[in-house]
Protein backbone atom coordinates (compact mmCIF):
# COMPACT_ATOMS: atom_id res chain seq x y z
CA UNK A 1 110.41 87.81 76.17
CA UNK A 2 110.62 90.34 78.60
CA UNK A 3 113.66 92.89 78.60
CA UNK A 4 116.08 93.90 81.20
CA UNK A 5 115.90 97.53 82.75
CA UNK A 6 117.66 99.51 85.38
CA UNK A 7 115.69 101.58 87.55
CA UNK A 8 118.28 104.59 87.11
CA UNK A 9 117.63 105.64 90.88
CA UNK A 10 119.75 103.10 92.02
CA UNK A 11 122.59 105.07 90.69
CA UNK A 12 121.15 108.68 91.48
CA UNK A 13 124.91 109.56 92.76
CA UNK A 14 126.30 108.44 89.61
CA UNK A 15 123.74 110.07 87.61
CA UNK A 16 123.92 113.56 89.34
CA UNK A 17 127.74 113.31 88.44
CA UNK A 18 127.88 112.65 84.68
CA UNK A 19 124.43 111.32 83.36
CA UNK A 20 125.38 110.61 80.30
CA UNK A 21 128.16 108.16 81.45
CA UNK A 22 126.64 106.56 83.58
CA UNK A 23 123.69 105.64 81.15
CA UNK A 24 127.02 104.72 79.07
CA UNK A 25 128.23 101.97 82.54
CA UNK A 26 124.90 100.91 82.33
CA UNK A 27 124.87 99.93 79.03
CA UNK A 28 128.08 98.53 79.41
CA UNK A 29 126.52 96.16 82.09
CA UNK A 30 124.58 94.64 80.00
CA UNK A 31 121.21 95.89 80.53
CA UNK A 32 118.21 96.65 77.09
CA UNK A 33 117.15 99.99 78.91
CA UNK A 34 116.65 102.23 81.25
CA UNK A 35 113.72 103.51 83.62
CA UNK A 36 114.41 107.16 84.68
CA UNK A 37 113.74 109.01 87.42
CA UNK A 38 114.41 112.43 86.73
CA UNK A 39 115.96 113.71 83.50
CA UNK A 40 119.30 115.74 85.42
CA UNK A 41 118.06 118.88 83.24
CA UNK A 42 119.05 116.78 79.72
CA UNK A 43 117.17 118.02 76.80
CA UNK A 44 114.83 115.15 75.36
CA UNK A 45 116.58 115.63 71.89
CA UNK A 46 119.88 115.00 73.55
CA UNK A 47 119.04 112.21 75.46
CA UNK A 48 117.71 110.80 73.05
CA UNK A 49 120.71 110.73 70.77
CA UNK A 50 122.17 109.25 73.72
CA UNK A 51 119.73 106.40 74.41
CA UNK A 52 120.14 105.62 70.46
CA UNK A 53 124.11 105.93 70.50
CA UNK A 54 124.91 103.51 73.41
CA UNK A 55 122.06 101.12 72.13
CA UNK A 56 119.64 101.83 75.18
CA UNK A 57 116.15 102.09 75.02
CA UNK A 58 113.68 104.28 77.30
CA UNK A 59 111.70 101.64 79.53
CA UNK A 60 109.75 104.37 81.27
CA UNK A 61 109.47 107.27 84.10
CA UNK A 62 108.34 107.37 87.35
CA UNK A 63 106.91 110.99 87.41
CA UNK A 64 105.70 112.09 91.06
CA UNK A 65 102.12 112.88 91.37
CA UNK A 66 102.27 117.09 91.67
CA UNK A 67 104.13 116.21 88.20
CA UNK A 68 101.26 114.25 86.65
CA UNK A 69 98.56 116.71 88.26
CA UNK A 70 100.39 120.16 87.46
CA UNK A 71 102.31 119.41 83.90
CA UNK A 72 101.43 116.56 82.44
CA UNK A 73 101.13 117.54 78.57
CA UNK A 74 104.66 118.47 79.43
CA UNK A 75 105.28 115.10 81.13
CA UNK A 76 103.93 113.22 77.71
CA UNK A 77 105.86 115.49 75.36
CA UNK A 78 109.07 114.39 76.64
CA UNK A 79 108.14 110.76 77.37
CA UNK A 80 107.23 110.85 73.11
CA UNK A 81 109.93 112.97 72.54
CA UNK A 82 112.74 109.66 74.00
CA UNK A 83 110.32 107.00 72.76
CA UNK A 84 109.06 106.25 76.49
CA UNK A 85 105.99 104.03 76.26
CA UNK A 86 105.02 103.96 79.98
CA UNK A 87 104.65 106.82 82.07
CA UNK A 88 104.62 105.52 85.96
CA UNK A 89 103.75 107.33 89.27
CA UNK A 90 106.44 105.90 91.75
CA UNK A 91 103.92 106.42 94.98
CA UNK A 92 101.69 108.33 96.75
CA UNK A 93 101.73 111.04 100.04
CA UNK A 94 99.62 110.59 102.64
CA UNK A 95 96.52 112.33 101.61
CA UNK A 96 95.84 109.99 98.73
CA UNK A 97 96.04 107.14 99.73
CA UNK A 98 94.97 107.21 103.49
CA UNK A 99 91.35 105.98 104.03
CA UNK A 100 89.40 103.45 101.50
CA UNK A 101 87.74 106.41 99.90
CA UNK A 102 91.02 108.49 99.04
CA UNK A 103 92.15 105.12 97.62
CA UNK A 104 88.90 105.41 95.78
CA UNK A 105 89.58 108.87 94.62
CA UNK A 106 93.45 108.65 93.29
CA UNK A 107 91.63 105.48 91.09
CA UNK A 108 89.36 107.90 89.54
CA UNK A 109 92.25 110.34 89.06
CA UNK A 110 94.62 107.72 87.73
CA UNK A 111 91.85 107.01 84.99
CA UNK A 112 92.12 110.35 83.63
CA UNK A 113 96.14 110.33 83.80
CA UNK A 114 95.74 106.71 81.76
CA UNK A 115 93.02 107.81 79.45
CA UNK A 116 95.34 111.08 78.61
CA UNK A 117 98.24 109.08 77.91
CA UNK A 118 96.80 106.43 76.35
CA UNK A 119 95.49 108.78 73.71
CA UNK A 120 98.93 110.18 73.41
CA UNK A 121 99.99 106.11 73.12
CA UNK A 122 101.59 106.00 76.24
CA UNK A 123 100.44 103.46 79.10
CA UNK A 124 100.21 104.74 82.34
CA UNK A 125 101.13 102.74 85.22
CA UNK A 126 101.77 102.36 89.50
CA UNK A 127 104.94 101.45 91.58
CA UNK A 128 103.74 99.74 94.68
CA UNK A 129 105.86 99.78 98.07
CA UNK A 130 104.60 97.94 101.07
CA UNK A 131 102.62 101.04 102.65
CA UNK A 132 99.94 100.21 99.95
CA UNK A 133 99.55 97.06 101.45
CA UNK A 134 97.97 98.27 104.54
CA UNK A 135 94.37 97.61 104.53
CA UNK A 136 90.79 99.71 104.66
CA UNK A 137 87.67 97.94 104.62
CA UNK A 138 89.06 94.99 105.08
CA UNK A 139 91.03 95.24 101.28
CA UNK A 140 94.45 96.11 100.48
CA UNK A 141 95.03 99.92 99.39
CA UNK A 142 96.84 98.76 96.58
CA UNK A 143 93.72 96.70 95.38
CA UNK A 144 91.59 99.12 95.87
CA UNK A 145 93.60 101.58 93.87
CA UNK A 146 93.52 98.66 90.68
CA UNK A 147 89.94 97.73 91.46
CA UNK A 148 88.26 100.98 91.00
CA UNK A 149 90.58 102.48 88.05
CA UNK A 150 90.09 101.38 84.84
CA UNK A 151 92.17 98.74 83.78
CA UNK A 152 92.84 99.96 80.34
CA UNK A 153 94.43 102.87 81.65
CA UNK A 154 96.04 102.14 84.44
CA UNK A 155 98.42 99.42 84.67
CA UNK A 156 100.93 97.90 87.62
CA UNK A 157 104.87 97.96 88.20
CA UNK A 158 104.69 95.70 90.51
CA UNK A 159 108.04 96.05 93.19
CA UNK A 160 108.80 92.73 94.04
CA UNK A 161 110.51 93.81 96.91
CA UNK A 162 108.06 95.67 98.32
CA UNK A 163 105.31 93.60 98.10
CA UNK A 164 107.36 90.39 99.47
CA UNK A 165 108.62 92.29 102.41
CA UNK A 166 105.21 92.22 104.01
CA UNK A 167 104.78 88.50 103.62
CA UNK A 168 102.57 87.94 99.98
CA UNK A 169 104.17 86.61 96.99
CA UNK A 170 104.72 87.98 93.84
CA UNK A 171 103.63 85.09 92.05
CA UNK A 172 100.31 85.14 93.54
CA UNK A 173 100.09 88.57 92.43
CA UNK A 174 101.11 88.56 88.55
CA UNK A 175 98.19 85.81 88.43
CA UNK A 176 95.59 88.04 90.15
CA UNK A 177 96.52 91.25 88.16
CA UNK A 178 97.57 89.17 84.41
CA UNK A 179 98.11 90.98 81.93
CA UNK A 180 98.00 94.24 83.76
CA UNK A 181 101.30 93.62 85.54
CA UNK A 182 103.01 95.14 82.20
CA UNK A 183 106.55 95.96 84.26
CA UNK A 184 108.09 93.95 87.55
CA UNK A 185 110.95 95.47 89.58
CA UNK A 186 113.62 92.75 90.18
CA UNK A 187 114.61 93.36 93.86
CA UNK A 188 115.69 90.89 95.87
CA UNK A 189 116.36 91.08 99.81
CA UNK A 190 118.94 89.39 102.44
CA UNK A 191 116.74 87.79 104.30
CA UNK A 192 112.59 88.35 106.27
CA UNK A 193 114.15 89.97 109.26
CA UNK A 194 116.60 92.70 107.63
CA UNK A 195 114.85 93.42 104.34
CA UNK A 196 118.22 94.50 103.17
CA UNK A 197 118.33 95.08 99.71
CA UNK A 198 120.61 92.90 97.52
CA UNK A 199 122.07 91.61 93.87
CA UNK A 200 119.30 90.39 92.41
CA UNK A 201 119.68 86.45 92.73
CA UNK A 202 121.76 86.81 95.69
CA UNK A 203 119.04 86.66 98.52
CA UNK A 204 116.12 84.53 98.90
CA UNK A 205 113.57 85.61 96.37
CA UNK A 206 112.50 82.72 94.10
CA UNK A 207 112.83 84.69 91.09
CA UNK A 208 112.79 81.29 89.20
CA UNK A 209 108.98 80.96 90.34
CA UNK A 210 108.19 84.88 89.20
CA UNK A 211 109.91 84.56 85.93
CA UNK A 212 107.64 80.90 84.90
CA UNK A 213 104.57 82.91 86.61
CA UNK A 214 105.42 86.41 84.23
CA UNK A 215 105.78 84.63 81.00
CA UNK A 216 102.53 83.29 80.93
CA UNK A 217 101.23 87.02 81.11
CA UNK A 218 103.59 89.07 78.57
CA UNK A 219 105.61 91.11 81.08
CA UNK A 220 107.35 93.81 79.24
CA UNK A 221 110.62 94.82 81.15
CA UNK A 222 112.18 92.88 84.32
CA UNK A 223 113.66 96.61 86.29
CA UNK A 224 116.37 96.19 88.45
CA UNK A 225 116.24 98.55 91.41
CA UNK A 226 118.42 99.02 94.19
CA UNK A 227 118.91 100.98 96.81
CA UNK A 228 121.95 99.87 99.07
CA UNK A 229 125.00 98.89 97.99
CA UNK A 230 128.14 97.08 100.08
CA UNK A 231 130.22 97.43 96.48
CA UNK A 232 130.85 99.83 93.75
CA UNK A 233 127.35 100.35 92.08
CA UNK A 234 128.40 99.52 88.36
CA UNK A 235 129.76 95.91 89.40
CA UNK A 236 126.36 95.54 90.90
CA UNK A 237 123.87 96.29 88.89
CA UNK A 238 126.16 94.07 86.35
CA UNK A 239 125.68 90.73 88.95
CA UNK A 240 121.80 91.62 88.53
CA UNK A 241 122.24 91.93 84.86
CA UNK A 242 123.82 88.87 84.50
CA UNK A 243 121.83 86.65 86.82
CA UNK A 244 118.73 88.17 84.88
CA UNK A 245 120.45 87.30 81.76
CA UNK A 246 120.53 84.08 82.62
CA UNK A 247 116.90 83.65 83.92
CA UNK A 248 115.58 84.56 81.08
CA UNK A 249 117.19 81.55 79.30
CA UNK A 250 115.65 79.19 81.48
């Protein structure tokens, strides 16, 4: 059954004020984990301690690209060094991802990012948004990023969110991609017109369909991630929690 993360840039504010008790709120909230983005100068020995004291576990990092490309023994080190099994690249700039054949390219990078990992026993994955869902040759970027990278060492966080804002389903995309959807993003939105982002369960994203459609394929972690708010962050991420919570018992 899968487990119930929070994307910890939905609270960056919170974060950048006292890390450690935030990750504390968070806990509180109800959620098995956390997915980081960006480590607020912590040591990995410390944050570890605090991952293990507040009974939290590490459900991965979105690392930019420059990270990946410039330091990524580092990068590994400290995802071993919390007990991070995924490593993920939360998107792309322009250059990579801009014609079919730089598509092409950042897949034959991302298979030597994944095949480094891997060896270190760390899967590497993507975040999509919805700019990978313009197409080139008559494909989606974001397919031809999966198509031509290996697919045992690159896997997909697939953002909910993102993808459903320009019209697909989720659903239709956990069966196309299986077993290599290893991570979903739980982000629901207002309504088609606003694409405001919302409590997860709140809007009108069938995330009863998602959830029967992910079980068949062993989805690790369901990741909240939000990024508006119209009430204090900690009672929100707790609705999400909680409606999550409950999913997962039907």
């Amino acid at each position: 059954m899968p487990k119930i993360g929070l994307q910890l840039y939905s609270i960056k504010e919170r974060c950048a004020e006292d890390f450690f008790g935030a990750l504390e709120k968070v806990a509180e909230a109800g959620y098995d984990g956390v997915e980081f983005a960006g480590y607020y100068e912590k040591t990995s020995k410390d944050l570890f301690n605090t991952l293990k004291g507040i009974g939290l576990q590490a459900a991965g990092s979105h690392i930019s690209i420059e990270q990946l490309e410039s330091n990524l023994n580092h990068v590994i080190e400290y995802s071993h060094k919390i007990e991070s099994p995924y490593i993920i690249c939360p998107g792309l700039p322009d250059s990579y991802r801009d014609s079919a054949d730089a598509y092409k390219r950042t897949a034959e990078l991302f298979t030597k990012i994944g095949e480094k990992t891997s060896e270190a026993g760390i899967a590497f994955g993507y975040h999509n948004h919805d700019i990978e869902l313009k197409k080139f040759e008559g494909e989606y970027g974001l397919d031809l990023l999966f198509r031509y990278s290996d697919p045992k060492a690159v896997f997909m966080e697939l953002d909910t969110f993102w993808l459903e804002a320009t019209g697909l389903k989720s659903v239709d995309w956990i069966r196309k991609y299986k077993e290599r959807v290893k991570l979903l993003h739980m982000k629901d939105m207002n309504n088609a017109e606003d694409l405001k982002n919302v409590e997860v369960g709140s809007g009108i994203m069938d995330f009863h369909a998602i959830h029967q459609t992910a079980k068949a394929y062993q989805v690790d972690w369901y990741t909240v991630e939000q990024e508006e708010f119209d009430k204090d962050e900690f009672v929100s991420i707790k609705e999400s929690a909680t409606f999550l919570q409950q999913l997962l018992k039907a």
